[in-house]
Protein backbone atom coordinates (compact mmCIF):
# COMPACT_ATOMS: atom_id res chain seq x y z
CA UNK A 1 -7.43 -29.73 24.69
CA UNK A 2 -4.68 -29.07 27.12
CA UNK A 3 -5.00 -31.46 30.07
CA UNK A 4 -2.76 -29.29 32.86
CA UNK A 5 -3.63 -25.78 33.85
CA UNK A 6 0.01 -24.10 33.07
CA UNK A 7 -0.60 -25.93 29.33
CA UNK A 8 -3.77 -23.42 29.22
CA UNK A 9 -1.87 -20.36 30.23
CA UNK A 10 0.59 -21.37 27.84
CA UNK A 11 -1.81 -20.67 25.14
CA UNK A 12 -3.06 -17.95 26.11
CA UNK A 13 0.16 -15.82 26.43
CA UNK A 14 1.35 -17.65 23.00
CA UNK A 15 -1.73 -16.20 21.57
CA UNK A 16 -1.14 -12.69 22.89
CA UNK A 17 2.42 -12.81 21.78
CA UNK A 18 1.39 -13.93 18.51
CA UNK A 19 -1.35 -11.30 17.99
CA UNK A 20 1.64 -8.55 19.50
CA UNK A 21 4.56 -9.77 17.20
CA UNK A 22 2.15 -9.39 14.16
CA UNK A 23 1.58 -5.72 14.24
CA UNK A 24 5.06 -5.03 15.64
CA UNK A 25 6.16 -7.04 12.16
CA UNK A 26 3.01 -5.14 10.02
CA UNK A 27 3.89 -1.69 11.47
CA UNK A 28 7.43 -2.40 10.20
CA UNK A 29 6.46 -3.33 6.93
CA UNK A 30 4.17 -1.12 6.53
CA UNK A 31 6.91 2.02 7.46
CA UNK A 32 9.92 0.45 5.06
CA UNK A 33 7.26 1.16 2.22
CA UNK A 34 6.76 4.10 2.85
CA UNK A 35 10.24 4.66 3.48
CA UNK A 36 10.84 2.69 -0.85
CA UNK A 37 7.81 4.25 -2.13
CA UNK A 38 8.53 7.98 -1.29
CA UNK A 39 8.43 10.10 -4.14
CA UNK A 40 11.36 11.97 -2.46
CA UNK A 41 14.32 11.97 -0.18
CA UNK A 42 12.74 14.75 1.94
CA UNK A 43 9.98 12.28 2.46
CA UNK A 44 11.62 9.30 2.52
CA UNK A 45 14.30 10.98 5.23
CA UNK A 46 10.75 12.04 6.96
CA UNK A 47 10.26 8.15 7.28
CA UNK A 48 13.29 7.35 8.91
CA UNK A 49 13.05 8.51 12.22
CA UNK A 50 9.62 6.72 12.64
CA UNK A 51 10.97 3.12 11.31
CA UNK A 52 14.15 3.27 13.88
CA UNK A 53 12.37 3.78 16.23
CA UNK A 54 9.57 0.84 15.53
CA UNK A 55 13.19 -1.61 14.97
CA UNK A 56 14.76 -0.48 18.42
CA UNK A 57 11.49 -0.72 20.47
CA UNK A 58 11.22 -4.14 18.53
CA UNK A 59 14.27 -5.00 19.41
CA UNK A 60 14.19 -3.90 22.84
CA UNK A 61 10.97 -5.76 23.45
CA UNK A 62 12.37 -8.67 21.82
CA UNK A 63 9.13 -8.54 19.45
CA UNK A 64 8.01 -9.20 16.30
CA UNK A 65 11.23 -12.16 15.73
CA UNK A 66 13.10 -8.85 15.91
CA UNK A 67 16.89 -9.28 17.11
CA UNK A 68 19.62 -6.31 17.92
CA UNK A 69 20.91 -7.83 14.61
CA UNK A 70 18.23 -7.86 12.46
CA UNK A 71 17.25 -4.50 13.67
CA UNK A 72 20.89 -3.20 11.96
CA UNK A 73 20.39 -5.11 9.26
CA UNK A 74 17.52 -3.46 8.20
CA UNK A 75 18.70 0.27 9.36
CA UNK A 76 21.19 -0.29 6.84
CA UNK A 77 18.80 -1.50 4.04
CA UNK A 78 17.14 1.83 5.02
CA UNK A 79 19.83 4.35 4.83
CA UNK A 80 21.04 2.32 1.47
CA UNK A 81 17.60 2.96 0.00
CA UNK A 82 17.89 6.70 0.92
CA UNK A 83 20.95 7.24 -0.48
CA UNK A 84 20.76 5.11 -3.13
CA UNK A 85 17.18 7.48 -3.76
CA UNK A 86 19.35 10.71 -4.50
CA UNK A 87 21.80 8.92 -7.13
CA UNK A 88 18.86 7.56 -9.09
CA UNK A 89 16.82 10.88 -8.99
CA UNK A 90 20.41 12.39 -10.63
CA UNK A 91 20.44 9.95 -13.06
CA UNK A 92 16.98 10.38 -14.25
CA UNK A 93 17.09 14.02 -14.57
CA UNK A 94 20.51 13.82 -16.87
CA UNK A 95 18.44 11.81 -19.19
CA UNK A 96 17.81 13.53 -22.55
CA UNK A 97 13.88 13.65 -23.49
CA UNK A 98 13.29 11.04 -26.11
CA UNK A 99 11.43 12.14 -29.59
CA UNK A 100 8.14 9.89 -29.97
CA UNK A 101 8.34 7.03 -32.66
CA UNK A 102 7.62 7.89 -36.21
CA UNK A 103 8.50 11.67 -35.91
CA UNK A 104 11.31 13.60 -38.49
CA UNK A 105 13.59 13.97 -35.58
CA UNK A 106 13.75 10.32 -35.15
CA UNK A 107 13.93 9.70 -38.37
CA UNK A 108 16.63 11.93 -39.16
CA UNK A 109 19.08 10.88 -36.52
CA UNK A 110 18.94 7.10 -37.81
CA UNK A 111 19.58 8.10 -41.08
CA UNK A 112 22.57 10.05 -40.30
CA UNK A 113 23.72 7.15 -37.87
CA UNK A 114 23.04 4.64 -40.03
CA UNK A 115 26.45 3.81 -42.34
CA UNK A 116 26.20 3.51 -46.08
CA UNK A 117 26.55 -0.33 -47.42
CA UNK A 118 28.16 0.08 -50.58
């Protein structure tokens, strides 16, 4: 038990600051995976607006262990992720279907791949 007065007010606000830095660092979280987990970059770029503003009112506040600094940091992870979320939808969609196992197709196309030991 604290022994001086100030030492008990010191608690107190560390506790408050504690509980306030959690949720400022949960509602972050919580927005960046949103932000990975969209299912696309309409909703993903929906995200964005809402997670920079969390990161400069973090950063602002000086909350949640959130610096000017880290607050770039992870802007930048978030506009990566974005963009980065349009090349890989383009790459998925030039795939070519793939034949199940065991059917004639697949069959066929090894057998015309395959070379001939003699």
């Amino acid at each position: 038990m604290p022994t001086h007065k100030s030492a008990e007010k010191r608690i107190l606000t560390s506790q408050k600051a504690r509980l306030v830095n959690r949720t400022v660092r949960s509602s972050i979280r919580t927005s960046l995976k949103k932000l990975r987990g969209a299912t696309s970059k309409e909703e993903a770029a929906k995200e964005l607006p809402n997670l920079f503003s969390l990161l400069h009112k973090a950063a602002r506040r000086n909350q949640g262990d959130i610096t000017k600094n880290t607050a770039a940091n992870y802007k930048r992870k978030a506009h990566l992720a974005v963009a980065n979320f349009a090349v890989a939808t383009v790459a998925t969609k030039v795939k070519a279907p793939r034949t199940p196992k065991g059917t004639k197709a697949v069959k066929e196309t090894t057998k015309a791949a395959a070379p001939k030991a003699k």
